[in-house]
Protein backbone atom coordinates (compact mmCIF):
# COMPACT_ATOMS: atom_id res chain seq x y z
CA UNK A 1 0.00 0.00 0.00
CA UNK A 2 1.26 3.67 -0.94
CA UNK A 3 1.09 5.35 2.39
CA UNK A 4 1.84 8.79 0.49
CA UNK A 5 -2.07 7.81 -1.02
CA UNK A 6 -3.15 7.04 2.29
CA UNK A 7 -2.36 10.14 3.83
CA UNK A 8 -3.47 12.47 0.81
CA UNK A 9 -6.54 10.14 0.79
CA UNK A 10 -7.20 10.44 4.38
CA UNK A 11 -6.38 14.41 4.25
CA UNK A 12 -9.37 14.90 1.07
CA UNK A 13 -11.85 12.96 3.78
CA UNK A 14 -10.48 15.42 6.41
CA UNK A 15 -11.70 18.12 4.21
CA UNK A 16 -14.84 16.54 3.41
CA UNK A 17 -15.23 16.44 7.46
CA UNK A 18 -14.98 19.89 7.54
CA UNK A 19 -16.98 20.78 5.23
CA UNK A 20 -19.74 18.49 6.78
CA UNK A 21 -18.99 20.69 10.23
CA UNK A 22 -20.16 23.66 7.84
CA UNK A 23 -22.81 21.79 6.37
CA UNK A 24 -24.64 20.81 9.40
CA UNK A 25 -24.09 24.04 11.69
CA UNK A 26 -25.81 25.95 9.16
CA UNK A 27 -28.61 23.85 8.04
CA UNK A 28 -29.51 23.43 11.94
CA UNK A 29 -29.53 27.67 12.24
CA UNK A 30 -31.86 27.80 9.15
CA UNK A 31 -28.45 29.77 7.31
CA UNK A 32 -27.51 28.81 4.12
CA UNK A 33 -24.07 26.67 3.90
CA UNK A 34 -23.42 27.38 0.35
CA UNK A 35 -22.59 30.96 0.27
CA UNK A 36 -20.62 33.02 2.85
CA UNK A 37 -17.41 32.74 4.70
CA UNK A 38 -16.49 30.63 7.63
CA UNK A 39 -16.34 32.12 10.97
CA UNK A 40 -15.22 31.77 14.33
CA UNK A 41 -17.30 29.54 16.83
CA UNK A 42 -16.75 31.89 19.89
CA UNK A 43 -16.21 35.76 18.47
CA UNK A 44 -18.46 35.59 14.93
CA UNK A 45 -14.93 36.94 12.83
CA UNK A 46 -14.09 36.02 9.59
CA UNK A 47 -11.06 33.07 9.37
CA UNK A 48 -8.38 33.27 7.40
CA UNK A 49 -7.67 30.47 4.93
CA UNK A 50 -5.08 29.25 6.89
CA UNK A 51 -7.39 28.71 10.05
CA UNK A 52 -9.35 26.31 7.87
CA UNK A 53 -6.95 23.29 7.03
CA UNK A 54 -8.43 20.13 8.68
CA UNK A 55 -7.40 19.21 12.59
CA UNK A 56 -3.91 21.11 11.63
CA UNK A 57 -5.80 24.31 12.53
CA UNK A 58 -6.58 23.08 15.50
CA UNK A 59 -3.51 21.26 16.23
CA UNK A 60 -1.39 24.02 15.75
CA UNK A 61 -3.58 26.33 17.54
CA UNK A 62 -4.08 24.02 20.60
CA UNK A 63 -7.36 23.53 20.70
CA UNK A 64 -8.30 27.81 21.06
CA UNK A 65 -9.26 30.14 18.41
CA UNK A 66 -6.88 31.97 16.40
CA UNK A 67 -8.92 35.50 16.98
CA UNK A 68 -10.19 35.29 20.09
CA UNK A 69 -7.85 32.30 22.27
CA UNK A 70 -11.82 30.57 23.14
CA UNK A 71 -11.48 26.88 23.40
CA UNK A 72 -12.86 25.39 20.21
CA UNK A 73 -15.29 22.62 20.56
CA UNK A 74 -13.87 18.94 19.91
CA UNK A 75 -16.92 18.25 16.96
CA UNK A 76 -14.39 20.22 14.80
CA UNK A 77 -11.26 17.78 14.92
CA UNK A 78 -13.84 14.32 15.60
CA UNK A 79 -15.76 15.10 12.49
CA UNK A 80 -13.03 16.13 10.14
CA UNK A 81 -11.20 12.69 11.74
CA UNK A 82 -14.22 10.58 11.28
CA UNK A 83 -14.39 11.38 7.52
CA UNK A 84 -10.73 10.80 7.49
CA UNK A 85 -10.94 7.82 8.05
CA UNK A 86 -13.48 7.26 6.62
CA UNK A 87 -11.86 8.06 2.93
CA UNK A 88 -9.10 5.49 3.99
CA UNK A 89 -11.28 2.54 5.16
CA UNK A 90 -12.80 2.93 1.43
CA UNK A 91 -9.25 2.77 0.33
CA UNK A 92 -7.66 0.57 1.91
CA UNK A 93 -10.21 -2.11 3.29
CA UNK A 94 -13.66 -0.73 1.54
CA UNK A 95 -12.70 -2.29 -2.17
CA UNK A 96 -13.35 -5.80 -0.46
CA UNK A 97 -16.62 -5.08 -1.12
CA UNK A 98 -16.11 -3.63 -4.58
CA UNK A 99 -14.00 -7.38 -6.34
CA UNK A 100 -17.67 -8.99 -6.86
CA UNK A 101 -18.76 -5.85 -9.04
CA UNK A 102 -18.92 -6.59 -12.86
CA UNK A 103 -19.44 -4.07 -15.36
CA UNK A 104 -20.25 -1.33 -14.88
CA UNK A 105 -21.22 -2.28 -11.48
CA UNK A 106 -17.23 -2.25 -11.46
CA UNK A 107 -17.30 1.43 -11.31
CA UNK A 108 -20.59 2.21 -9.53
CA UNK A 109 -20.16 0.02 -6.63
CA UNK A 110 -17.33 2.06 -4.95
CA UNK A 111 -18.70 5.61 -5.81
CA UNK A 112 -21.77 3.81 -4.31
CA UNK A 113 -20.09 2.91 -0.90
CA UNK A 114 -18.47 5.79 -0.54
CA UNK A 115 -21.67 7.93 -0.82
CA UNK A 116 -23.40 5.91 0.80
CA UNK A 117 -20.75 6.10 3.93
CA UNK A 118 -20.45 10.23 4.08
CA UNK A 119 -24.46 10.47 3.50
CA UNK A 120 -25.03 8.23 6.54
CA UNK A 121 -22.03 9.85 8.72
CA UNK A 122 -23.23 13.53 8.21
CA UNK A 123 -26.60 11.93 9.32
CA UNK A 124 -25.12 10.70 12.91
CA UNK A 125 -22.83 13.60 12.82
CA UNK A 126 -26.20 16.36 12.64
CA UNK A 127 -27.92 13.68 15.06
CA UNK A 128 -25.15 13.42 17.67
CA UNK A 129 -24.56 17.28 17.95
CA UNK A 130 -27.27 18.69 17.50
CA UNK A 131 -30.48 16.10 18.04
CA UNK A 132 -31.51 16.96 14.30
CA UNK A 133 -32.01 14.68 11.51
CA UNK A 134 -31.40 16.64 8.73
CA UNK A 135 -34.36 15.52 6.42
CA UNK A 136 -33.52 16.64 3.02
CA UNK A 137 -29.85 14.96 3.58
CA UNK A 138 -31.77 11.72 4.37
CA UNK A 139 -34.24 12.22 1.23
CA UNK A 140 -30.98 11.96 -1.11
CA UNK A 141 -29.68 9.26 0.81
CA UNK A 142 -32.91 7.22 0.34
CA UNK A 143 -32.83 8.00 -2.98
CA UNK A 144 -29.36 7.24 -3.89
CA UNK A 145 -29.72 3.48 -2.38
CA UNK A 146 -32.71 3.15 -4.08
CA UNK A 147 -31.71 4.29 -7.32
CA UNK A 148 -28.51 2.40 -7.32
CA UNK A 149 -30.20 -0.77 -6.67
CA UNK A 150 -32.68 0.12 -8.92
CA UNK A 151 -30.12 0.35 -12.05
CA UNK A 152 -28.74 -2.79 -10.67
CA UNK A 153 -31.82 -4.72 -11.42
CA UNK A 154 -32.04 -2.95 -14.50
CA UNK A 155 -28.85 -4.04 -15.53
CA UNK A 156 -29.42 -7.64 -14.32
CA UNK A 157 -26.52 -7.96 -11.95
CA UNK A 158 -29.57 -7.97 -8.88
CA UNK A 159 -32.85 -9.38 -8.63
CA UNK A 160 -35.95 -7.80 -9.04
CA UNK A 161 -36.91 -10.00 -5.38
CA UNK A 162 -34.31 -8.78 -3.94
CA UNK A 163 -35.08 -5.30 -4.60
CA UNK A 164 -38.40 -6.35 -2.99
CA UNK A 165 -37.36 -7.46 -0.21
CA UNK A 166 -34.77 -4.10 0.26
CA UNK A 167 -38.15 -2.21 0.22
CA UNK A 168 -39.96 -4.11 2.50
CA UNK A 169 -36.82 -4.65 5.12
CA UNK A 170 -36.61 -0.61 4.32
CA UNK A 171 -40.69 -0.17 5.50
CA UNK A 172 -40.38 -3.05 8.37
CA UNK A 173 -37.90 -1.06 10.11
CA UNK A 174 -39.76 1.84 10.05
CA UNK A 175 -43.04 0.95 11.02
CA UNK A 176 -41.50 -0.62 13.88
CA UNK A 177 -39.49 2.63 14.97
CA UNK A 178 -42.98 4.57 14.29
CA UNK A 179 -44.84 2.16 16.59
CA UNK A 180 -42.47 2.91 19.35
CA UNK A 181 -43.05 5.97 19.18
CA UNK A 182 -46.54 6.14 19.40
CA UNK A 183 -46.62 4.23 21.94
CA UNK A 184 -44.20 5.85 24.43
CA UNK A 185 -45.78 9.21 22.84
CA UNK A 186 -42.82 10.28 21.81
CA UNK A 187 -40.50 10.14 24.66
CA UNK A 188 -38.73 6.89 23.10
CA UNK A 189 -38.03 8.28 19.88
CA UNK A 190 -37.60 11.33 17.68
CA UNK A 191 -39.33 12.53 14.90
CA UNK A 192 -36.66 11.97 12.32
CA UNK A 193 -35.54 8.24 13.68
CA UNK A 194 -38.21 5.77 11.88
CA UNK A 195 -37.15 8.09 8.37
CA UNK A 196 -33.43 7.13 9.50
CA UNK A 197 -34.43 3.47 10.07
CA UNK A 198 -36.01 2.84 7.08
CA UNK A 199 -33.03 4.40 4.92
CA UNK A 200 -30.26 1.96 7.28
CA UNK A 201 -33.00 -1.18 6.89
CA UNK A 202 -33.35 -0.75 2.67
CA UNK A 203 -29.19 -0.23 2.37
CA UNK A 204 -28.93 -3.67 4.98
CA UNK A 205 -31.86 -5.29 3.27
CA UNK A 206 -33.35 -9.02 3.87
CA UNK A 207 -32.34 -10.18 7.81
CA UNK A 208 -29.36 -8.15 7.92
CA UNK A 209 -31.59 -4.99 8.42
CA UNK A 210 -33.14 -6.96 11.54
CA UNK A 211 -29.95 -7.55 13.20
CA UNK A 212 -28.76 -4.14 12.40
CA UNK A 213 -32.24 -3.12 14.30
CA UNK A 214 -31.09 -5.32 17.13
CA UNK A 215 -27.56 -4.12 17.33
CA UNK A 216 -28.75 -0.53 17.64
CA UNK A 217 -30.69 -1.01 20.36
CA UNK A 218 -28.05 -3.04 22.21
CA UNK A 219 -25.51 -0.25 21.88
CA UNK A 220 -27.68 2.60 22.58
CA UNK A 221 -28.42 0.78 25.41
CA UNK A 222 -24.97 -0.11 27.02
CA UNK A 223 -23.93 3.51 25.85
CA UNK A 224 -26.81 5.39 28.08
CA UNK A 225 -26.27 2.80 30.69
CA UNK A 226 -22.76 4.42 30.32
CA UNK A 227 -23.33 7.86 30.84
CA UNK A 228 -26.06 7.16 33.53
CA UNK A 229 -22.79 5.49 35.30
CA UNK A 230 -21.12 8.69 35.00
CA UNK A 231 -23.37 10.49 36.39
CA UNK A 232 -23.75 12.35 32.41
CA UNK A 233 -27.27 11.62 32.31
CA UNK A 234 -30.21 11.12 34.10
CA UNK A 235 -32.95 8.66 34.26
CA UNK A 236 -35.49 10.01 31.40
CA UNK A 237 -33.25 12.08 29.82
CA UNK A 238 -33.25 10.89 25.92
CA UNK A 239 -30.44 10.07 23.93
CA UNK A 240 -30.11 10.75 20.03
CA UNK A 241 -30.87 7.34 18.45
CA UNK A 242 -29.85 8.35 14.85
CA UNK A 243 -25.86 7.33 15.53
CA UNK A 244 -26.31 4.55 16.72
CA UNK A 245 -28.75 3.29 14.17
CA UNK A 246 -25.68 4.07 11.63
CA UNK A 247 -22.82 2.94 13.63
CA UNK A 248 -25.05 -0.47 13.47
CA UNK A 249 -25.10 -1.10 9.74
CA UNK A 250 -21.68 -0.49 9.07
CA UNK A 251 -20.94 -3.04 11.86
CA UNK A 252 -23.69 -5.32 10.32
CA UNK A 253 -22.59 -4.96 6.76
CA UNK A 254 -18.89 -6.10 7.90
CA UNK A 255 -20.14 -9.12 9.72
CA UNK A 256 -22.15 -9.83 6.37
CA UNK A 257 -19.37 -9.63 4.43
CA UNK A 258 -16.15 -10.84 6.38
């Protein structure tokens, strides 16, 4: 393996990362993310464009802003790491997934994976930060799965059943999610989470998208027991279910495949 590609790999993720912090602040404040500079976190000024490299910034800085000396929240350097890594697991281990792929499947399938992984991840990222699920960001991602699969079983390289049964593992998992919620009246789960479940059921599809049901639940529950431990959380204090839905189908499509 070229580490020299790794790194310059895992540095265009990094970007991508902090982009995504963009991305997300803004669409959560109503603002628009496409137009306008970026600006500090604690004092509102304009950065310069050598504030903005990913986590060097705020290596180099220490954690503080440049303007100002304000600690800078963490979400900066986790997010922009997340996607770095990201960007490198599609490298490096990702094209596992990609040596079954025939033509042109053979050039869809990793463009596929890879959106696939940053739609989902800015999805747990908005989640995780900010309780949001961003709905139009979920809207593409629904559509991109679907219409990949869709050209798929155009092209004959998957079933027609199979895309029937990604549809109904896809509306399964969020009727259940929506039942839930009705019946704790909301207090078990948000608005946005049966949407999020039946995107992460249709990309897991067939049984896999009831295990990756399972496995969210298990870790969402070991990670509140967690913080009720620590004292970070209270009994009947909720807990954004969104990342943990996510972080379950990537673990769920690696036990499928490996």
């Amino acid at each position: 393996m070229n580490w020299l590609l790794v790194g310059i790999v895992f540095l265009i993720g990094s970007a991508v990362g902090s982009f995504v912090n963009v991305l997300v602040s803004r669409s959560v404040e109503g603002k628009n993310w496409a137009t306008g500079r970026s600006h500090c976190d604690a004092c509102g000024k304009t950065l310069r464009w050598y504030d903005l490299f990913p986590l060097f910034s705020y290596i180099t800085y220490r954690g503080k802003s440049r303007c100002c000396g304000k600690k800078l929240s963490l979400a900066h350097p986790l997010v922009e790491g997340l996607f770095g890594a990201l960007f490198v697991w599609w490298l490096v281990v990702g094209f596992v997934f990609f040596r079954l792929a025939t033509t042109p499947g053979i050039v869809l399938q990793p463009l596929f994976w890879l959106g696939t992984g940053v739609l989902l991840l800015i999805l747990a990222v908005a989640d995780a930060l900010y309780g949001v699920i961003l709905m139009p960001i979920l809207w593409v991602a629904a559509a991109w799965i679907y219409g990949y699969r869709l050209a798929l079983a155009m092209t004959g390289v998957y079933r027609w059943e199979d895309l029937g049964l990604t549809i109904m593992a896809g509306l399964l998992s969020f009727l259940f999610l929506w039942l839930l919620r009705v019946i704790t009246k909301g207090r078990g789960m948000g608005d946005g989470d049966p949407y999020l479940a039946f995107v992460t059921g249709s990309l897991l599809s067939g049984m896999a998208a009831f295990w990756g049901m399972l496995l969210s639940f298990i870790l969402g529950s070991i990670w509140g027991i967690g913080l009720l431990i620590l004292g970070n959380k209270k009994l009947g204090q909720t807990l954004p279910f969104g990342p943990f839905l996510v972080i379950a189908a990537f673990v769920t499509l690696l036990f499928i495949r490996f």
